[in-house]
C-alpha atoms as a PDB file:
ATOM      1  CA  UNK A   1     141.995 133.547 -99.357  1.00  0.00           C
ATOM      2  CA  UNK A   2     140.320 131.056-101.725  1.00  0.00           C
ATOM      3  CA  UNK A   3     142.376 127.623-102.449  1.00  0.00           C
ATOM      4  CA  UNK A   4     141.747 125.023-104.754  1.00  0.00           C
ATOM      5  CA  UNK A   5     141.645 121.178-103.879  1.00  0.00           C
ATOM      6  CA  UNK A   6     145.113 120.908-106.033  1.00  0.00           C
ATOM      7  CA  UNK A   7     146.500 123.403-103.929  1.00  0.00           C
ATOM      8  CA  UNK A   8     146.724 126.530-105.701  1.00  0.00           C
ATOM      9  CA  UNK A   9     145.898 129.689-103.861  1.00  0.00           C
ATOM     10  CA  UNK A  10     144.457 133.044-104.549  1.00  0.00           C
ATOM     11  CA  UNK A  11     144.107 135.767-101.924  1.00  0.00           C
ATOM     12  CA  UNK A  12     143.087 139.312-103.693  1.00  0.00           C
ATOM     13  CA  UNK A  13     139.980 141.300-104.117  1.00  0.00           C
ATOM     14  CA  UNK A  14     136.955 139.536-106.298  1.00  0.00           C
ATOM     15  CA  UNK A  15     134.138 140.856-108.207  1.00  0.00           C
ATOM     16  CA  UNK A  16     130.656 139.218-109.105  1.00  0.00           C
ATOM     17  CA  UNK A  17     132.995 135.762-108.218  1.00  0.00           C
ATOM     18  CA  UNK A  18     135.859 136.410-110.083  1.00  0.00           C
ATOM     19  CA  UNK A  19     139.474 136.980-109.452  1.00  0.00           C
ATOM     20  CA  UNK A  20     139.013 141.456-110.109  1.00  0.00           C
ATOM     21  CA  UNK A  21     141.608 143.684-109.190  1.00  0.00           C
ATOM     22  CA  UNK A  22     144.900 142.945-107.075  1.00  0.00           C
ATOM     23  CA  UNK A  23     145.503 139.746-105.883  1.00  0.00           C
ATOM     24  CA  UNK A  24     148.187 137.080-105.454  1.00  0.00           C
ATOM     25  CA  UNK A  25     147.858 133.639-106.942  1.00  0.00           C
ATOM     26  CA  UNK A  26     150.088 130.939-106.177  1.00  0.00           C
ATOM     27  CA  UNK A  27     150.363 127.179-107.622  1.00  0.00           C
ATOM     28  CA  UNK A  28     151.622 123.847-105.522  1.00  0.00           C
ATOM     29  CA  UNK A  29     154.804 123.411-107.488  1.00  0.00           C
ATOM     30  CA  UNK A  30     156.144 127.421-106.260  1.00  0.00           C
ATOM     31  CA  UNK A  31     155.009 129.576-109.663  1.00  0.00           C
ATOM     32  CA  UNK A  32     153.227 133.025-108.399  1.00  0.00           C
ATOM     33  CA  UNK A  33     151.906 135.800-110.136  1.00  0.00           C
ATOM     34  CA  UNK A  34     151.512 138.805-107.953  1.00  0.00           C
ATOM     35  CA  UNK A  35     149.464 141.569-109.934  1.00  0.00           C
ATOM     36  CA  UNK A  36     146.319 143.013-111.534  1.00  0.00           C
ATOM     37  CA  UNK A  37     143.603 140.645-112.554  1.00  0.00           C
ATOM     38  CA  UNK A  38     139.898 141.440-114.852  1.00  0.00           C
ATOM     39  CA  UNK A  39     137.387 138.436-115.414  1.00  0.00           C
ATOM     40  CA  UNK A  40     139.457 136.033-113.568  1.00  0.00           C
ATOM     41  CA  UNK A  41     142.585 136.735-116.276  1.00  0.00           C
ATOM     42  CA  UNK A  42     146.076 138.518-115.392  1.00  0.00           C
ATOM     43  CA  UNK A  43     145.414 142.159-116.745  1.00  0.00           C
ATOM     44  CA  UNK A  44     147.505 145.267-116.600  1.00  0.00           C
ATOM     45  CA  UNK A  45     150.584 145.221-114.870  1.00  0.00           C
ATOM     46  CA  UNK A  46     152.094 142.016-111.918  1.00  0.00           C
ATOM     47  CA  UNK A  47     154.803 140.143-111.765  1.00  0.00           C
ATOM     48  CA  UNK A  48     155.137 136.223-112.021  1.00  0.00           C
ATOM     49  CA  UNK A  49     158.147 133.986-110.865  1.00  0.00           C
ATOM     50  CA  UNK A  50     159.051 130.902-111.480  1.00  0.00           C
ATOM     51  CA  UNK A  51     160.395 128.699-108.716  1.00  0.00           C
ATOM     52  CA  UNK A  52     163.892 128.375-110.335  1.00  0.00           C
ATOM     53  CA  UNK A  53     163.953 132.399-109.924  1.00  0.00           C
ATOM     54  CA  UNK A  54     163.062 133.333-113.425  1.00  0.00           C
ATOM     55  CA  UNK A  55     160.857 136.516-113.445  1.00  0.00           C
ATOM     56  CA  UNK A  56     158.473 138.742-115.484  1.00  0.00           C
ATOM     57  CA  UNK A  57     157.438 141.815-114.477  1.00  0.00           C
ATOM     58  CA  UNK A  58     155.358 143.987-116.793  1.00  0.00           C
ATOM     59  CA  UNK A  59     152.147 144.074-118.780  1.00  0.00           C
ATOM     60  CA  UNK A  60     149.953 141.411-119.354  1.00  0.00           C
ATOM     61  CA  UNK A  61     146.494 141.463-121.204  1.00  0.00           C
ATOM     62  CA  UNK A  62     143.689 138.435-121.108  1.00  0.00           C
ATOM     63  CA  UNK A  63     145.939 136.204-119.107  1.00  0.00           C
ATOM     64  CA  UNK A  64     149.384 136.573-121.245  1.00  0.00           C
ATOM     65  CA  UNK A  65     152.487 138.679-120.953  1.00  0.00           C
ATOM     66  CA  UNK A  66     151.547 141.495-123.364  1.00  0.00           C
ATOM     67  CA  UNK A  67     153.450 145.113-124.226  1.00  0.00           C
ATOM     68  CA  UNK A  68     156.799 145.815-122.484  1.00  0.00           C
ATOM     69  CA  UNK A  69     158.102 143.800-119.441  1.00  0.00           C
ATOM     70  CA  UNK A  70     161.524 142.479-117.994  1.00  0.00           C
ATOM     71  CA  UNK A  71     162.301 139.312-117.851  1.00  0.00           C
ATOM     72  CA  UNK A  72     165.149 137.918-115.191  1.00  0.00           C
ATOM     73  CA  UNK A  73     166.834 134.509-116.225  1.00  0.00           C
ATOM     74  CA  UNK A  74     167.322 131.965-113.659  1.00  0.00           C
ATOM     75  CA  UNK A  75     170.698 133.337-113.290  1.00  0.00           C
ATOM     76  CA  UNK A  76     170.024 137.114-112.878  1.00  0.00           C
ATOM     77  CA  UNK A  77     170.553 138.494-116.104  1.00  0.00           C
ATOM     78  CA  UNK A  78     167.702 141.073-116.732  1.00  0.00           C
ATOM     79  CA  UNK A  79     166.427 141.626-120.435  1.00  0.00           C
ATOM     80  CA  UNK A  80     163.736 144.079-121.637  1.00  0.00           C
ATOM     81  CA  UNK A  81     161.871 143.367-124.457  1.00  0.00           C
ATOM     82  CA  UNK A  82     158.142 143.678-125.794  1.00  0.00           C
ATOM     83  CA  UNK A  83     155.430 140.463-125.625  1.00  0.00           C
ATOM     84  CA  UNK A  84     152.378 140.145-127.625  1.00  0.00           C
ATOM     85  CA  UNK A  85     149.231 137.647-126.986  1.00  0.00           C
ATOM     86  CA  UNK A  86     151.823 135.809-124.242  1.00  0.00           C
ATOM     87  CA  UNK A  87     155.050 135.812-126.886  1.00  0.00           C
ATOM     88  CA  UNK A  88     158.010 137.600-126.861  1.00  0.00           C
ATOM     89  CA  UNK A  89     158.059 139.668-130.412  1.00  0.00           C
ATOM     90  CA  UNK A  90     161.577 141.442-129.370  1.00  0.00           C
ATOM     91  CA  UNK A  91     164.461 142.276-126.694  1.00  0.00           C
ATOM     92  CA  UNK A  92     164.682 145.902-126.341  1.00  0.00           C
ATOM     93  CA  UNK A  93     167.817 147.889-125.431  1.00  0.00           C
ATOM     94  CA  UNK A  94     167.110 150.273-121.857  1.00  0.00           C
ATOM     95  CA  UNK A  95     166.344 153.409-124.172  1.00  0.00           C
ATOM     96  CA  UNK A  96     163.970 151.784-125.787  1.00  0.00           C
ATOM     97  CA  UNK A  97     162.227 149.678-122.931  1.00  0.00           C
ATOM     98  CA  UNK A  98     162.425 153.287-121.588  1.00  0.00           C
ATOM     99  CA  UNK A  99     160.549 155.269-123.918  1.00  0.00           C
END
Protein backbone atom coordinates (compact mmCIF):
# COMPACT_ATOMS: atom_id res chain seq x y z
CA UNK A 1 0.00 0.00 0.00
CA UNK A 2 1.34 3.43 -1.04
CA UNK A 3 -0.17 6.62 0.97
CA UNK A 4 0.22 10.08 0.40
CA UNK A 5 1.28 12.73 3.12
CA UNK A 6 -2.55 14.13 2.82
CA UNK A 7 -3.70 10.85 3.56
CA UNK A 8 -5.00 9.30 0.58
CA UNK A 9 -4.27 5.67 -0.01
CA UNK A 10 -3.74 3.34 -2.85
CA UNK A 11 -3.14 -0.39 -2.44
CA UNK A 12 -3.36 -2.27 -6.07
CA UNK A 13 -0.94 -3.60 -8.54
CA UNK A 14 1.58 -0.85 -10.31
CA UNK A 15 3.42 -0.79 -13.46
CA UNK A 16 6.73 1.13 -14.46
CA UNK A 17 5.43 3.41 -11.10
CA UNK A 18 2.08 3.90 -11.89
CA UNK A 19 -1.23 3.01 -10.46
CA UNK A 20 -1.82 -0.28 -13.55
CA UNK A 21 -4.39 -2.68 -13.16
CA UNK A 22 -6.72 -3.34 -10.00
CA UNK A 23 -6.35 -1.41 -7.14
CA UNK A 24 -8.25 0.48 -4.44
CA UNK A 25 -7.74 4.16 -3.83
CA UNK A 26 -9.11 5.90 -1.01
CA UNK A 27 -9.10 9.80 0.02
CA UNK A 28 -9.05 11.31 3.87
CA UNK A 29 -12.53 12.74 3.70
CA UNK A 30 -14.17 8.72 2.93
CA UNK A 31 -14.50 8.92 -1.23
CA UNK A 32 -13.09 5.40 -2.75
CA UNK A 33 -12.88 4.14 -6.04
CA UNK A 34 -12.42 0.44 -6.14
CA UNK A 35 -11.59 -0.66 -9.86
CA UNK A 36 -9.38 -0.87 -12.96
CA UNK A 37 -6.69 1.70 -13.40
CA UNK A 38 -4.04 2.43 -16.87
CA UNK A 39 -1.29 5.26 -16.54
CA UNK A 40 -2.25 6.14 -13.11
CA UNK A 41 -6.11 7.06 -14.48
CA UNK A 42 -9.45 5.03 -13.56
CA UNK A 43 -9.90 2.83 -16.80
CA UNK A 44 -12.39 0.16 -17.65
CA UNK A 45 -14.76 -0.85 -15.23
CA UNK A 46 -14.72 0.06 -10.71
CA UNK A 47 -16.87 1.46 -8.64
CA UNK A 48 -16.54 4.82 -6.60
CA UNK A 49 -18.61 5.94 -3.46
CA UNK A 50 -19.07 8.80 -1.94
CA UNK A 51 -19.11 9.00 1.83
CA UNK A 52 -22.81 10.13 1.98
CA UNK A 53 -23.49 6.60 0.13
CA UNK A 54 -23.85 7.85 -3.36
CA UNK A 55 -22.38 5.29 -5.87
CA UNK A 56 -21.15 4.67 -9.46
CA UNK A 57 -20.45 1.60 -10.71
CA UNK A 58 -19.58 1.18 -14.38
CA UNK A 59 -17.17 2.30 -17.06
CA UNK A 60 -14.78 4.85 -16.82
CA UNK A 61 -12.09 5.93 -19.46
CA UNK A 62 -8.87 8.41 -18.72
CA UNK A 63 -9.99 9.05 -15.20
CA UNK A 64 -13.91 9.91 -15.84
CA UNK A 65 -17.13 7.96 -15.69
CA UNK A 66 -17.47 7.05 -19.38
CA UNK A 67 -20.18 4.54 -21.35
CA UNK A 68 -22.94 2.91 -19.23
CA UNK A 69 -22.89 2.80 -15.36
CA UNK A 70 -25.44 2.99 -12.35
CA UNK A 71 -25.54 5.49 -10.26
CA UNK A 72 -27.17 5.06 -6.48
CA UNK A 73 -28.43 8.42 -4.84
CA UNK A 74 -27.66 9.03 -1.33
CA UNK A 75 -30.97 7.63 -0.62
CA UNK A 76 -30.92 4.31 -2.58
CA UNK A 77 -32.62 5.02 -5.62
CA UNK A 78 -30.60 3.31 -8.48
CA UNK A 79 -30.59 5.00 -12.06
CA UNK A 80 -28.88 3.73 -15.24
CA UNK A 81 -27.82 5.96 -17.66
CA UNK A 82 -24.77 6.53 -20.15
CA UNK A 83 -21.59 9.12 -19.21
CA UNK A 84 -19.25 10.58 -21.63
CA UNK A 85 -15.65 12.32 -20.87
CA UNK A 86 -16.94 12.21 -16.88
CA UNK A 87 -20.74 13.66 -17.79
CA UNK A 88 -23.84 12.13 -17.71
CA UNK A 89 -25.31 12.46 -21.54
CA UNK A 90 -28.63 10.35 -20.48
CA UNK A 91 -30.71 8.09 -17.89
CA UNK A 92 -31.48 4.91 -19.51
CA UNK A 93 -34.52 2.70 -18.80
CA UNK A 94 -33.25 -1.29 -17.60
CA UNK A 95 -33.79 -2.52 -21.34
CA UNK A 96 -31.73 -0.22 -22.52
CA UNK A 97 -28.87 -0.10 -19.79
CA UNK A 98 -29.33 -3.83 -20.65
CA UNK A 99 -28.62 -4.09 -24.16
Amino acid sequence: MYEWADGRQYDGEWMNNKMHGKGRFTWKDGREYNGEYKDDKKEGFGTFTWPDGRKYVGHWRQGKQHGKGTYTTSKGEEKHGEWQDGKRVRWLDKNEFDA
